[in-house]
Structure formats: structure tokens, C-alpha cells
N, C-alpha and C. Protein backbone atom coordinates (compact mmCIF):
# COMPACT_ATOMS: atom_id res chain seq x y z
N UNK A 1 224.38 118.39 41.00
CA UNK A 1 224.63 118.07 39.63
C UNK A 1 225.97 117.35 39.48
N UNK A 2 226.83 118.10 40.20
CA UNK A 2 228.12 117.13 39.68
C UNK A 2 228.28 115.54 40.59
N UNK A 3 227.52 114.98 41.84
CA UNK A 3 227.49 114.14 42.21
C UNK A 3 227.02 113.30 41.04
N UNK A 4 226.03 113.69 40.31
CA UNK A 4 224.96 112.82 39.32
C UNK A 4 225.83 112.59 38.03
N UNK A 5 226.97 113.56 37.90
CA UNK A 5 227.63 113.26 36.77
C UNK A 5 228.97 112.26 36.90
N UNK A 6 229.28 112.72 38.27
CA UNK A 6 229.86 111.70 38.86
C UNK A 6 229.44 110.02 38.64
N UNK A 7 228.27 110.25 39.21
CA UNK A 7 228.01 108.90 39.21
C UNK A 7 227.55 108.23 37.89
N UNK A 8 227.29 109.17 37.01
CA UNK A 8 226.72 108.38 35.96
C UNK A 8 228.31 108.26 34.92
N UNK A 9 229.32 108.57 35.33
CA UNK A 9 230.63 108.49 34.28
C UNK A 9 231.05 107.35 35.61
N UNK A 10 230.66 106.71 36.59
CA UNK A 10 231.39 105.64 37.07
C UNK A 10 229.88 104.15 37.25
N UNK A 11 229.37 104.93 36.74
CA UNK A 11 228.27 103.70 36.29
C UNK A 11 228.51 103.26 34.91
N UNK A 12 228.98 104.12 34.30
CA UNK A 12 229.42 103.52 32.64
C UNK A 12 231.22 102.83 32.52
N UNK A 13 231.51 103.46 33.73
CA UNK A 13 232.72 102.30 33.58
C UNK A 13 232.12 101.17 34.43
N UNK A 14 231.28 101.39 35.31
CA UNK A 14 230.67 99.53 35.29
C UNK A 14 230.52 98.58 34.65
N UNK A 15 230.25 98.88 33.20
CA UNK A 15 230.04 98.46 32.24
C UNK A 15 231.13 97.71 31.44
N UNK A 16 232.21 98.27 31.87
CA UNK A 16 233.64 97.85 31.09
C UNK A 16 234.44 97.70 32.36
N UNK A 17 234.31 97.87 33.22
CA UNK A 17 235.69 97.13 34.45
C UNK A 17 235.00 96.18 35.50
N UNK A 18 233.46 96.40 36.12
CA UNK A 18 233.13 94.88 36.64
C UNK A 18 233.16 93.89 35.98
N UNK A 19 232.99 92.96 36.89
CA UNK A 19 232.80 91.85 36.82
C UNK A 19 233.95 91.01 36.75
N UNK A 20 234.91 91.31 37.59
CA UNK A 20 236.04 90.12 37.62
C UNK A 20 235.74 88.87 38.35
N UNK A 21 235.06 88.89 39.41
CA UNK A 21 234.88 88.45 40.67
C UNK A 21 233.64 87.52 40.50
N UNK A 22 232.50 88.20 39.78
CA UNK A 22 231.44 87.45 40.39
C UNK A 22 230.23 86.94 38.70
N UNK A 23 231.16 87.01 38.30
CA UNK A 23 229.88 86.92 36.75
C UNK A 23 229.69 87.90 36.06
N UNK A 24 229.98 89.09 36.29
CA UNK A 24 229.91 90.15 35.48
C UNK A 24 230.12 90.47 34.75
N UNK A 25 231.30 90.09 34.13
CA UNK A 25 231.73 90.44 32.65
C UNK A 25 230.86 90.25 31.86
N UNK A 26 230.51 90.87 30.78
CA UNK A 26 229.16 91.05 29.36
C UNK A 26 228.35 90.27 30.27
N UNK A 27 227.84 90.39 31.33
CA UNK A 27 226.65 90.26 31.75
C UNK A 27 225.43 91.37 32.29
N UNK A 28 224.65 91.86 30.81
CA UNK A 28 224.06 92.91 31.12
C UNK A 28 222.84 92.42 31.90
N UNK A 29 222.52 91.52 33.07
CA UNK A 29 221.29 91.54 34.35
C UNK A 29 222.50 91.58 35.11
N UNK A 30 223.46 91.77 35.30
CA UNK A 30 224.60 92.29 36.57
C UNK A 30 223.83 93.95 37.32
N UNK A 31 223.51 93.87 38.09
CA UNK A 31 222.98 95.05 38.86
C UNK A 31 223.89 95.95 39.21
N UNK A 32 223.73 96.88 39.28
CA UNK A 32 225.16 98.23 39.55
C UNK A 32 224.43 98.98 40.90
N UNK A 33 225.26 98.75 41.94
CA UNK A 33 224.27 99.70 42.93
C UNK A 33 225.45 101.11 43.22
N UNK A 34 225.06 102.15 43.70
CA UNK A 34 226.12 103.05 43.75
C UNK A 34 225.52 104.12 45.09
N UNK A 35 226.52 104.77 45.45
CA UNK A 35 226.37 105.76 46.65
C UNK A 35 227.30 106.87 46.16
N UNK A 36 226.79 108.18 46.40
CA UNK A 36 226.94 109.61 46.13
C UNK A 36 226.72 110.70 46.78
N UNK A 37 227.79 111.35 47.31
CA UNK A 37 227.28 112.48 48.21
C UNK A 37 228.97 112.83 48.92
N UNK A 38 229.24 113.19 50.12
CA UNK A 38 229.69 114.10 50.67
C UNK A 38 229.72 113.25 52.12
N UNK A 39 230.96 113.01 52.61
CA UNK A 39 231.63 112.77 53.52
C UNK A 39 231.77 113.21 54.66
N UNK A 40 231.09 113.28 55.98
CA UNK A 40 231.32 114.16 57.27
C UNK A 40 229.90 114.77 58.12
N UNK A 41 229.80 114.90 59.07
CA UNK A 41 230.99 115.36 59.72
C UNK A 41 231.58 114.07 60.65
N UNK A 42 232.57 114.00 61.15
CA UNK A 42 232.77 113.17 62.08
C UNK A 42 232.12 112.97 62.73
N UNK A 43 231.45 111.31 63.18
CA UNK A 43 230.62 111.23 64.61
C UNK A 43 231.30 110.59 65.61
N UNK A 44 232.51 110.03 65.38
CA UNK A 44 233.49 109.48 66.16
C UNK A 44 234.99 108.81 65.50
N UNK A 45 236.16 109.04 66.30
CA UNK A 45 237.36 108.80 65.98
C UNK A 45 237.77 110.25 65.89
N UNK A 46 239.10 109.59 64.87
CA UNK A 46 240.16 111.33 64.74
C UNK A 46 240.01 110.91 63.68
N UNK A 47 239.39 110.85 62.31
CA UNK A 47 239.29 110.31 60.92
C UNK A 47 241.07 110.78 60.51
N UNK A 48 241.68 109.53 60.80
CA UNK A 48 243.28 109.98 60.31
C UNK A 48 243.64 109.87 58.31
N UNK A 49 242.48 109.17 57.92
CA UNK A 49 242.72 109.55 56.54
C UNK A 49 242.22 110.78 55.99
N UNK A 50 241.74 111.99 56.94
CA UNK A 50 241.30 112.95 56.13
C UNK A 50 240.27 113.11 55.58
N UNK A 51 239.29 112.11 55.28
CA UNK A 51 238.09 112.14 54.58
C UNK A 51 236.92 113.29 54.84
N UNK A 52 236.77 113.52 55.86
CA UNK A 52 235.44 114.46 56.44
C UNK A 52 235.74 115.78 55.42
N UNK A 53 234.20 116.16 55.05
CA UNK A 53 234.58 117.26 53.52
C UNK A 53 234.61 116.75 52.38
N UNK A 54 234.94 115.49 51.99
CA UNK A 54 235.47 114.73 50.53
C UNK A 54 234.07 114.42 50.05
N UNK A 55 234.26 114.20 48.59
CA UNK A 55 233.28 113.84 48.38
C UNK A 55 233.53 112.19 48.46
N UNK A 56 232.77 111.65 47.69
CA UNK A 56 233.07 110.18 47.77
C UNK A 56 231.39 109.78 46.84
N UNK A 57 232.35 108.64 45.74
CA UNK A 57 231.17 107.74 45.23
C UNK A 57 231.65 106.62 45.27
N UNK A 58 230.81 105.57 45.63
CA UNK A 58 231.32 103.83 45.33
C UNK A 58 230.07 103.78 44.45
N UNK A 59 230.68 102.41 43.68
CA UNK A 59 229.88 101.61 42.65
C UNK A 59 230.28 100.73 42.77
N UNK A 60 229.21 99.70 43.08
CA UNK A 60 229.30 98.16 42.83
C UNK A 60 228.58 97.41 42.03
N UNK A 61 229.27 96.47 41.44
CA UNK A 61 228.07 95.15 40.33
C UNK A 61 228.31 94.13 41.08
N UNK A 62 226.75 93.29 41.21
CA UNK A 62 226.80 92.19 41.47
C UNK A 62 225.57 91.54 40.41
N UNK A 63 225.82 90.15 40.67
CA UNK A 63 225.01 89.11 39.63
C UNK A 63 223.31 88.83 39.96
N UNK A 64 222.01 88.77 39.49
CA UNK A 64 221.50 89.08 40.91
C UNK A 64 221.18 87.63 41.22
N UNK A 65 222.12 86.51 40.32
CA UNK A 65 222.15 85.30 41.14
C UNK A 65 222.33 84.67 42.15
N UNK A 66 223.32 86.10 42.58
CA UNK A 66 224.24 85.18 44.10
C UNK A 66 223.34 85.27 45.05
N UNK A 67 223.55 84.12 45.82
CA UNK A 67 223.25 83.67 47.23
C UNK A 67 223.68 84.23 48.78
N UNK A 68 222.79 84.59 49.52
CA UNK A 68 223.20 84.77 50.61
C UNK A 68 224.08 84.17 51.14
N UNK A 69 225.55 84.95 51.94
CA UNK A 69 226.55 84.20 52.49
C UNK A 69 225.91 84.14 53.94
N UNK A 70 224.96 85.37 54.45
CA UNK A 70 224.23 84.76 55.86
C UNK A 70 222.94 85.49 55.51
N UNK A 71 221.78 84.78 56.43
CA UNK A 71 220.68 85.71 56.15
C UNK A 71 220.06 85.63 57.62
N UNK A 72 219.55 86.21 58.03
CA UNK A 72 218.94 86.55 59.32
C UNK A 72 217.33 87.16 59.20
N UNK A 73 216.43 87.59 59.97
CA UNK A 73 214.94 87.50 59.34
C UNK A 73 214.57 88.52 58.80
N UNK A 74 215.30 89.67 59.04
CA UNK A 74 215.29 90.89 58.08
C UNK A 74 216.36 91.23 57.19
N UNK A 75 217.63 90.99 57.10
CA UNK A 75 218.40 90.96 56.49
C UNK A 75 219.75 89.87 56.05
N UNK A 76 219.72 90.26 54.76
CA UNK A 76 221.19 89.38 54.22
C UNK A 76 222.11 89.79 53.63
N UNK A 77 223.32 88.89 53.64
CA UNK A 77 224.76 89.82 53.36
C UNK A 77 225.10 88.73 51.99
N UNK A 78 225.71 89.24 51.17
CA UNK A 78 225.56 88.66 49.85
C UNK A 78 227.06 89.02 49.56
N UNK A 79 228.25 88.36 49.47
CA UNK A 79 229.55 88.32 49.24
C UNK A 79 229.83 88.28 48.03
N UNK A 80 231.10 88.92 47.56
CA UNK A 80 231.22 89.42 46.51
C UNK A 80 232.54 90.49 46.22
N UNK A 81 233.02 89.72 45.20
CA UNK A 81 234.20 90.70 44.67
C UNK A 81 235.24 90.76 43.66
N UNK A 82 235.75 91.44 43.21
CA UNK A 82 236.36 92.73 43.36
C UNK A 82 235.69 93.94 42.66
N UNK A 83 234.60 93.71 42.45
CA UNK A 83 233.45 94.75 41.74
C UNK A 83 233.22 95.74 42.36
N UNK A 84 233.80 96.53 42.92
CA UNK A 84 233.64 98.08 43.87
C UNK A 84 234.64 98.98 43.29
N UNK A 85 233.96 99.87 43.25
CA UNK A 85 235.15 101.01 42.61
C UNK A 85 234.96 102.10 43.63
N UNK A 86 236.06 102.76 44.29
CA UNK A 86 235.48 103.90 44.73
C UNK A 86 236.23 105.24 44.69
N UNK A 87 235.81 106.59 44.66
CA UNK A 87 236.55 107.49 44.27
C UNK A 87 236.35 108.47 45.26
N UNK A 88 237.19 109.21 46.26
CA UNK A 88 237.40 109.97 46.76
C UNK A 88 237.33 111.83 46.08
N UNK A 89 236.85 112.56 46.27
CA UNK A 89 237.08 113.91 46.03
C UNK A 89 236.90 113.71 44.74
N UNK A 90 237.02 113.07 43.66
CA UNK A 90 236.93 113.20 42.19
C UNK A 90 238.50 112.60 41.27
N UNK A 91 238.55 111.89 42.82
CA UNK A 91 240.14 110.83 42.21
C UNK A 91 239.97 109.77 41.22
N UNK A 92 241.35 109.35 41.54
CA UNK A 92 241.45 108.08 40.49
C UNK A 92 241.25 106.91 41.15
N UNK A 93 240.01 106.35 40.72
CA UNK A 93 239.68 104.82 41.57
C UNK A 93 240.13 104.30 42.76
N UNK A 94 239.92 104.09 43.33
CA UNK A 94 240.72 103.44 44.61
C UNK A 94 240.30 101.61 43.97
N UNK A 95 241.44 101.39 44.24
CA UNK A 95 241.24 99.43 43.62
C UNK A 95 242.47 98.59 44.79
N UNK A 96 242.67 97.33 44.34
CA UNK A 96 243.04 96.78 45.56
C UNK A 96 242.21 96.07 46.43
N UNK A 97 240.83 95.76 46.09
CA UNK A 97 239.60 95.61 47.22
C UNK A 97 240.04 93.99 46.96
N UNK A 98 239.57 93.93 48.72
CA UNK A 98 239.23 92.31 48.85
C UNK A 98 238.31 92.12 48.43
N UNK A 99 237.41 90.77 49.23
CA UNK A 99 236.06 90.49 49.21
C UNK A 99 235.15 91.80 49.84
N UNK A 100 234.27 92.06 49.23
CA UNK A 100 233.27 92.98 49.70
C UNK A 100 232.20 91.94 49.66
N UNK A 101 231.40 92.53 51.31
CA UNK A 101 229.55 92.58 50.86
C UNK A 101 228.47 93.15 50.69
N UNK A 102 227.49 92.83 50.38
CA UNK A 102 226.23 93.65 49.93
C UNK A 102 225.73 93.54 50.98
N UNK A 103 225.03 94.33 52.07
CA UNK A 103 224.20 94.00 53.27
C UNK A 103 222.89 94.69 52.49
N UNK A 104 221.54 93.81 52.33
CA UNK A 104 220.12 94.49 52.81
C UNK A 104 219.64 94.13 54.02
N UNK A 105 218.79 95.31 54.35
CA UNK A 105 218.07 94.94 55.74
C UNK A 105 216.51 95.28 55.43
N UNK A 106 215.40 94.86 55.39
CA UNK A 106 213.88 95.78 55.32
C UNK A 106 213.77 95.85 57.12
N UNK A 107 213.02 97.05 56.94
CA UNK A 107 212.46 97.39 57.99
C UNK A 107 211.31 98.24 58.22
N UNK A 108 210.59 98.00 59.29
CA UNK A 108 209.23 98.99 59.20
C UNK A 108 209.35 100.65 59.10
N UNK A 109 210.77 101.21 59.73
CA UNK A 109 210.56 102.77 59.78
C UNK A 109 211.27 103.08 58.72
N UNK A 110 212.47 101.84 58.14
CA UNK A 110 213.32 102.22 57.23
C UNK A 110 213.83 100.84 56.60
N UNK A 111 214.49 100.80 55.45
CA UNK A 111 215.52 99.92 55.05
C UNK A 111 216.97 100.25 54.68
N UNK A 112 217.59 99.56 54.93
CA UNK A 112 219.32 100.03 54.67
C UNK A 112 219.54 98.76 53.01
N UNK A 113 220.89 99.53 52.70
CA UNK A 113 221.62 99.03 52.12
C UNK A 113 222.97 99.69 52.31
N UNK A 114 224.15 98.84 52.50
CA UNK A 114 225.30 98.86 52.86
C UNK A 114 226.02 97.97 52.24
N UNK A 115 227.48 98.50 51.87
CA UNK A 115 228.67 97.88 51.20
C UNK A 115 230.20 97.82 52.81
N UNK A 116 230.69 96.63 52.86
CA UNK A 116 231.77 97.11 53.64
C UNK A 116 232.74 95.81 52.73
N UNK A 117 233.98 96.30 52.98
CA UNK A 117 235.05 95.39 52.96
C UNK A 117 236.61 95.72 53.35
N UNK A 118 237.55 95.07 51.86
CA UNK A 118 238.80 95.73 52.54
C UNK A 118 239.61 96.10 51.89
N UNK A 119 240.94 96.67 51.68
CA UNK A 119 241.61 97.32 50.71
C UNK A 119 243.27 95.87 50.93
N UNK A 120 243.08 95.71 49.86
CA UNK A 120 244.30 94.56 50.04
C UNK A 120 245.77 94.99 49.24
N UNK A 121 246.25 96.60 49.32
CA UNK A 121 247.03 97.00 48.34
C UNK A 121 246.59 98.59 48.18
N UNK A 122 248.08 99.11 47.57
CA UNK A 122 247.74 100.98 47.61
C UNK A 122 247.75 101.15 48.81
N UNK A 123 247.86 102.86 48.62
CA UNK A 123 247.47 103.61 49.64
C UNK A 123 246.89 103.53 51.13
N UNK A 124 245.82 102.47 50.61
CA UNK A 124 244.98 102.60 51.73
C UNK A 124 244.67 101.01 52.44
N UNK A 125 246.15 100.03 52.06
CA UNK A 125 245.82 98.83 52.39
C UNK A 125 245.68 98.31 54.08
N UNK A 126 245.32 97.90 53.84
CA UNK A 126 244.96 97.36 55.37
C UNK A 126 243.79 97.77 56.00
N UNK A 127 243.37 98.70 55.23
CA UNK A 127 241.95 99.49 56.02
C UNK A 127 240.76 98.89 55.64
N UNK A 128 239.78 98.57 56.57
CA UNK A 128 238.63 98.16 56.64
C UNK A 128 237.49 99.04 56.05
N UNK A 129 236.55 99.38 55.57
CA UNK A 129 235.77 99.90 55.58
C UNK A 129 234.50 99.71 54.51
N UNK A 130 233.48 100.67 55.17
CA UNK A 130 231.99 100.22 54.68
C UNK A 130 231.05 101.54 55.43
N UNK A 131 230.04 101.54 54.58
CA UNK A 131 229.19 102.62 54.09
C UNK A 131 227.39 102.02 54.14
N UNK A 132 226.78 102.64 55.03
CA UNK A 132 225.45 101.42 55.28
C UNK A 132 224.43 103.51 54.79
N UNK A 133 223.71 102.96 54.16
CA UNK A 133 222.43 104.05 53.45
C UNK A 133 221.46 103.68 54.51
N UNK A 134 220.50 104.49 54.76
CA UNK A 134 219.66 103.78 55.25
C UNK A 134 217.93 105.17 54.57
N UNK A 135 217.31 103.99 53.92
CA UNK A 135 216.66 104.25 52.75
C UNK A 135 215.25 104.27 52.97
N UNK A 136 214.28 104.48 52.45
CA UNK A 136 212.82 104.29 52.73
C UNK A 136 212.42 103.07 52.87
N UNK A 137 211.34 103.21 54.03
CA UNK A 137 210.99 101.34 54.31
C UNK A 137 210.35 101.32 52.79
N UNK A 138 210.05 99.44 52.67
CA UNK A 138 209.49 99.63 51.61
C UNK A 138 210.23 99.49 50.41
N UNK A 139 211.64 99.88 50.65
CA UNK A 139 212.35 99.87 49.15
C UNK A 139 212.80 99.08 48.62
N UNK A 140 212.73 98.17 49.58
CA UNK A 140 213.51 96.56 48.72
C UNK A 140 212.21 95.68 48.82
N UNK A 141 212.47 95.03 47.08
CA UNK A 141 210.96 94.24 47.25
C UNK A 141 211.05 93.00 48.01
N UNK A 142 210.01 92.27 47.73
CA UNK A 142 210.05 90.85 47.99
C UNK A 142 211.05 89.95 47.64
N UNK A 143 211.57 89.38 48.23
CA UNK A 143 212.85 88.07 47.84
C UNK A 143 213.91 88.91 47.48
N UNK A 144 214.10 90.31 48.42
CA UNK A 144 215.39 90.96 48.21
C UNK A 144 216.48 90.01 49.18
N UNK A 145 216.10 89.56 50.33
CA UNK A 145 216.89 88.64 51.35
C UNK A 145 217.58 87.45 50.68
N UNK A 146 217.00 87.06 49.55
CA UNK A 146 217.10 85.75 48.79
C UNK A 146 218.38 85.71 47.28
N UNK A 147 218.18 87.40 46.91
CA UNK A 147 218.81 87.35 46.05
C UNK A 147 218.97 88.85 46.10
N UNK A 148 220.51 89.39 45.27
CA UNK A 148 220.25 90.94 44.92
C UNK A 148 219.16 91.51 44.08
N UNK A 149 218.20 92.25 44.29
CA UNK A 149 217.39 92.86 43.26
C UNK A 149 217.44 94.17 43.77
N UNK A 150 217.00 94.89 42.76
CA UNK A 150 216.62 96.73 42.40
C UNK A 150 215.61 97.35 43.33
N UNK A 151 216.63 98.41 44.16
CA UNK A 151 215.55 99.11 45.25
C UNK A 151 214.20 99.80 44.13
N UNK A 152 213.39 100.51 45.31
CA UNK A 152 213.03 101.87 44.23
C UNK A 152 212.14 102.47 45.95
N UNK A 153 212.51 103.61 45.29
CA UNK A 153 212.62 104.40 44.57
C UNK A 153 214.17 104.70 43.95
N UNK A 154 214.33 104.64 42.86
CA UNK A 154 216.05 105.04 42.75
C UNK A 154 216.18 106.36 41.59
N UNK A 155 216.53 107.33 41.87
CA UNK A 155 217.78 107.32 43.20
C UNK A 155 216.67 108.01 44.47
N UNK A 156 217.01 108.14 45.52
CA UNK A 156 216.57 108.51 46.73
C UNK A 156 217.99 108.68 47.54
N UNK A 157 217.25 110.26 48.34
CA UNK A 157 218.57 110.24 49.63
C UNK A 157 218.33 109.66 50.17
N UNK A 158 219.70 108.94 50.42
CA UNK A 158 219.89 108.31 52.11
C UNK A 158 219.30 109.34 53.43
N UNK A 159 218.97 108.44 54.56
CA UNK A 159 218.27 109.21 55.59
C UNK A 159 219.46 109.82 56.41
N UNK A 160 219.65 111.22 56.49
CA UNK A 160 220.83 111.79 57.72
C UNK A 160 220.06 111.85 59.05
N UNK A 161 220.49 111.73 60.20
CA UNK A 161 222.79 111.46 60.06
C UNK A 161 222.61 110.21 60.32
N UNK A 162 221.70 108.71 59.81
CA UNK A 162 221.78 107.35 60.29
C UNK A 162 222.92 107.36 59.50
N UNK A 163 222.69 107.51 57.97
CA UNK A 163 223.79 106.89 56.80
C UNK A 163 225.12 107.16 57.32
N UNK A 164 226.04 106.56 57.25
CA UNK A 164 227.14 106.06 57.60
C UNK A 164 228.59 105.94 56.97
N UNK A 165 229.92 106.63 56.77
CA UNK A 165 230.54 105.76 56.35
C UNK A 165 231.55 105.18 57.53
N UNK A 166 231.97 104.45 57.87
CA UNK A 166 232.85 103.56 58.75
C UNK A 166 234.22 102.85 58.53
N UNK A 167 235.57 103.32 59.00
CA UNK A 167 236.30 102.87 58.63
C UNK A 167 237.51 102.30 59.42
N UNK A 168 238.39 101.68 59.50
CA UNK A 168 239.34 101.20 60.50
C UNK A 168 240.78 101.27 59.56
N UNK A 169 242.39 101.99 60.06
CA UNK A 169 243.00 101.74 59.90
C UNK A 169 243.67 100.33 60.49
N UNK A 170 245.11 99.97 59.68
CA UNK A 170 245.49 98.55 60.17
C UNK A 170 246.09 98.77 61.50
N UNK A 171 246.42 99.59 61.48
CA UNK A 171 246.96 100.16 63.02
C UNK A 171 246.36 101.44 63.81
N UNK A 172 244.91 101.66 63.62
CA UNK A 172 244.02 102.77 64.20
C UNK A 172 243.04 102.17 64.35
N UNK A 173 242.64 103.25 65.67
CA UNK A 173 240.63 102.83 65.82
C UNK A 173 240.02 103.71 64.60
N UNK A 174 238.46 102.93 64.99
CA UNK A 174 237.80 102.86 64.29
C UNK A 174 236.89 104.57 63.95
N UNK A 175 236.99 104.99 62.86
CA UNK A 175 236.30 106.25 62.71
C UNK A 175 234.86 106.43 61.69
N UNK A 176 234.04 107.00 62.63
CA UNK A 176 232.94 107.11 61.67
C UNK A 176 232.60 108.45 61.25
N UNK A 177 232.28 108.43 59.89
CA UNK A 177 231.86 110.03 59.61
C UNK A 177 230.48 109.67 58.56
N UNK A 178 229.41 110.71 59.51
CA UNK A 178 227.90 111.06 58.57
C UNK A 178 227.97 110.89 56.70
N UNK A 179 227.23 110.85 56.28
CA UNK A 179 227.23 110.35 54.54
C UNK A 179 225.94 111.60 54.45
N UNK A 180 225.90 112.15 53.68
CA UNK A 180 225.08 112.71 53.09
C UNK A 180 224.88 112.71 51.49
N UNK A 181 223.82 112.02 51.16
CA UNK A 181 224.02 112.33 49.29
C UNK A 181 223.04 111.22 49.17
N UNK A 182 223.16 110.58 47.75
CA UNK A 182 222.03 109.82 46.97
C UNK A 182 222.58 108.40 47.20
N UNK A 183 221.58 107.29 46.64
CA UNK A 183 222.46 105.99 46.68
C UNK A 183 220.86 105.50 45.71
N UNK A 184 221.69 104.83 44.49
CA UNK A 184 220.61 104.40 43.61
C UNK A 184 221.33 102.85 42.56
N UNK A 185 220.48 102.53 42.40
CA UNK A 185 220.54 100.92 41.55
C UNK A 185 220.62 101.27 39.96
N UNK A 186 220.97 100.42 39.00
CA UNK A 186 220.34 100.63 37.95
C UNK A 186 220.87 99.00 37.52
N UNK A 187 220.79 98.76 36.23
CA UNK A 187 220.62 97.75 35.24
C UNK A 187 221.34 98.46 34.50
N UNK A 188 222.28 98.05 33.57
CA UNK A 188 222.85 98.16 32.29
C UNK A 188 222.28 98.11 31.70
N UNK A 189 222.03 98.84 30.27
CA UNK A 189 221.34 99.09 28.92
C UNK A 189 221.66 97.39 28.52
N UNK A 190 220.45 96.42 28.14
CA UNK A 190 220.19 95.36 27.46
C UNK A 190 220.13 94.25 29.04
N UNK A 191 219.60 95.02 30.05
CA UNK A 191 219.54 94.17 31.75
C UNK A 191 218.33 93.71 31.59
N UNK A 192 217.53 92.88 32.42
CA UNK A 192 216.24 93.02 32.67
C UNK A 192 215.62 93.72 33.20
């Protein structure tokens, strides 16, 4: 319950803080995709920021105009930014983001969706990181490779322990820790 309330009080500031980056502003067909759940356990590194245990939600808007920055025969990465918000334990935003991308992939046993980028400022600058779901085949429709559109089933758990979050300090290796929780799409009230 409180992941869902979580996410639905940082899906409504979607509404009022995306869209610097990519078209979003009063653009209600801007898509909001978001991830929810619980951080850990470690599957590799010494996670030196502490995260394993935390909760963690990101939310992102994108336009679902934009264009693939690469596409390959199952999946494409769709660039984009500063539209990511993300909140640790039930903090205050983490902001500062570079360019982020949208990765989809379809696949026969499964499909992913994944966010990675970078922190350019705060706390946590210099660090790399990104978060890949990996979701029911099937969930992204047709001409998802072509453009952003709306999984479904939404919301749906991510599949454990594929889901992922992944991160690199500017001066550390690289640490990965398991994701457990939801990851769902929506449309803004007056979207298509």
C-alpha cells in the first residue's frame, strides 16, 4: 500500500514538474512510466551508497513522439531528459539528472523496460545509474520499438531477481542490487 501511494503522489507531481526536457510541459499524451518497490539484496559490488533495504521509486515522462536514438531488432533506447524524478526511502527527490534513456526490449519469455542515466549535481553527482524491469512477454504492443507507448498489463511486478537496479560511483565499481516491486505506465487525466 504505501509503495502505491508513493507512487501515485509522484505521478501527480508528473503533472506539474515534467517536462523540461522533452515536450512535456501541459502536454497531457506525455506518458509517465514509473518503478516501485524495494531495493536489494546485493548481487554484486560493496553498494557504497547504502541503498540495499531502501525503498526507491523513479518516475519518468516522455512525449510518445520521440524517436529512437538506437534501435536494434528487439529493442530501442529512446533519449530523453531531465524528466526523472527519483526518491530514495521516502526522500526528497533526487534531481540533477543528465540525459536519461528509455530502453524497451520484447521478447518471447519476457519483455524489459529500463531507465539508466546520470546525476550531474547533489549528493550523488557523478554516479551512473539505471534500473531495467523485466516484465511479461507480450507487454509492449506493436510499434513500441518505433515510439514510446503504454505497456499492459499496468501495473504488474517486475520478474525477481532478473529486475535490476545498477549503479557506478565516479570513483567506484560498479554495484548491482535485485529490485523487487511494481513498475506501471499511465497517461495523465485529458492523455489519449
Amino acid at each position: 500500500m504505501k509503495c502505491l501511494l508513493l507512487s501515485a503522489f509522484a505521478l501527480a507531481l508528473a503533472g506539474l514538474a515534467f517536462g523540461q526536457g522533452n515536450g512535456c510541459v501541459n502536454n497531457p499524451a506525455c506518458i509517465v512510466y514509473s518503478f516501485n518497490g524495494v531495493l536489494g539484496p546485493v548481487q554484486s559490488g560493496t553498494d557504497p551508497l547504502g541503498l540495499e533495504g531502501q525503498t526507491f521509486l523513479l518516475t519518468a515522462s516522455i512525449s510518445p513522439t520521440e524517436k529512437p536514438v538506437r534501435t536494434w531488432k528487439t529493442s530501442s533506447d529512446f533519449g530523453f531528459g531531465p524528466d526523472v524524478w527519483i526518491f530514495i526511502n521516502g526522500g526528497n527527490p533526487l534531481s540533477n539528472l543528465g540525459i536519461w534513456k528509455l530502453s524497451v526490449t520484447v521478447g518471447s519469455s519476457y519483455d524489459k523496460v529500463g531507465f539508466s542515466g546520470n546525476y550531474t549535481g547533489g549528493p550523488y553527482k557523478g554516479v551512473i545509474m539505471g534500473i531495467t524491469g523485466y516484465i511479461e512477454a507480450g507487454s509492449w504492443p506493436t510499434g513500441s520499438l518505433r515510439h514510446p507507448m503504454r505497456f499492459s498489463p499496468s501495473p504488474q511486478n517486475v520478474i525477481p531477481p532478473l529486475s535490476v537496479l545498477h549503479y557506478t560511483p565516479p570513483d567506484g565499481a560498479a554495484t548491482v542490487l535485485g529490485f523487487t516491486g511494481i513498475t506501471q505506465v499511465n497517461i495523465p487525466p485529458n492523455g489519449q
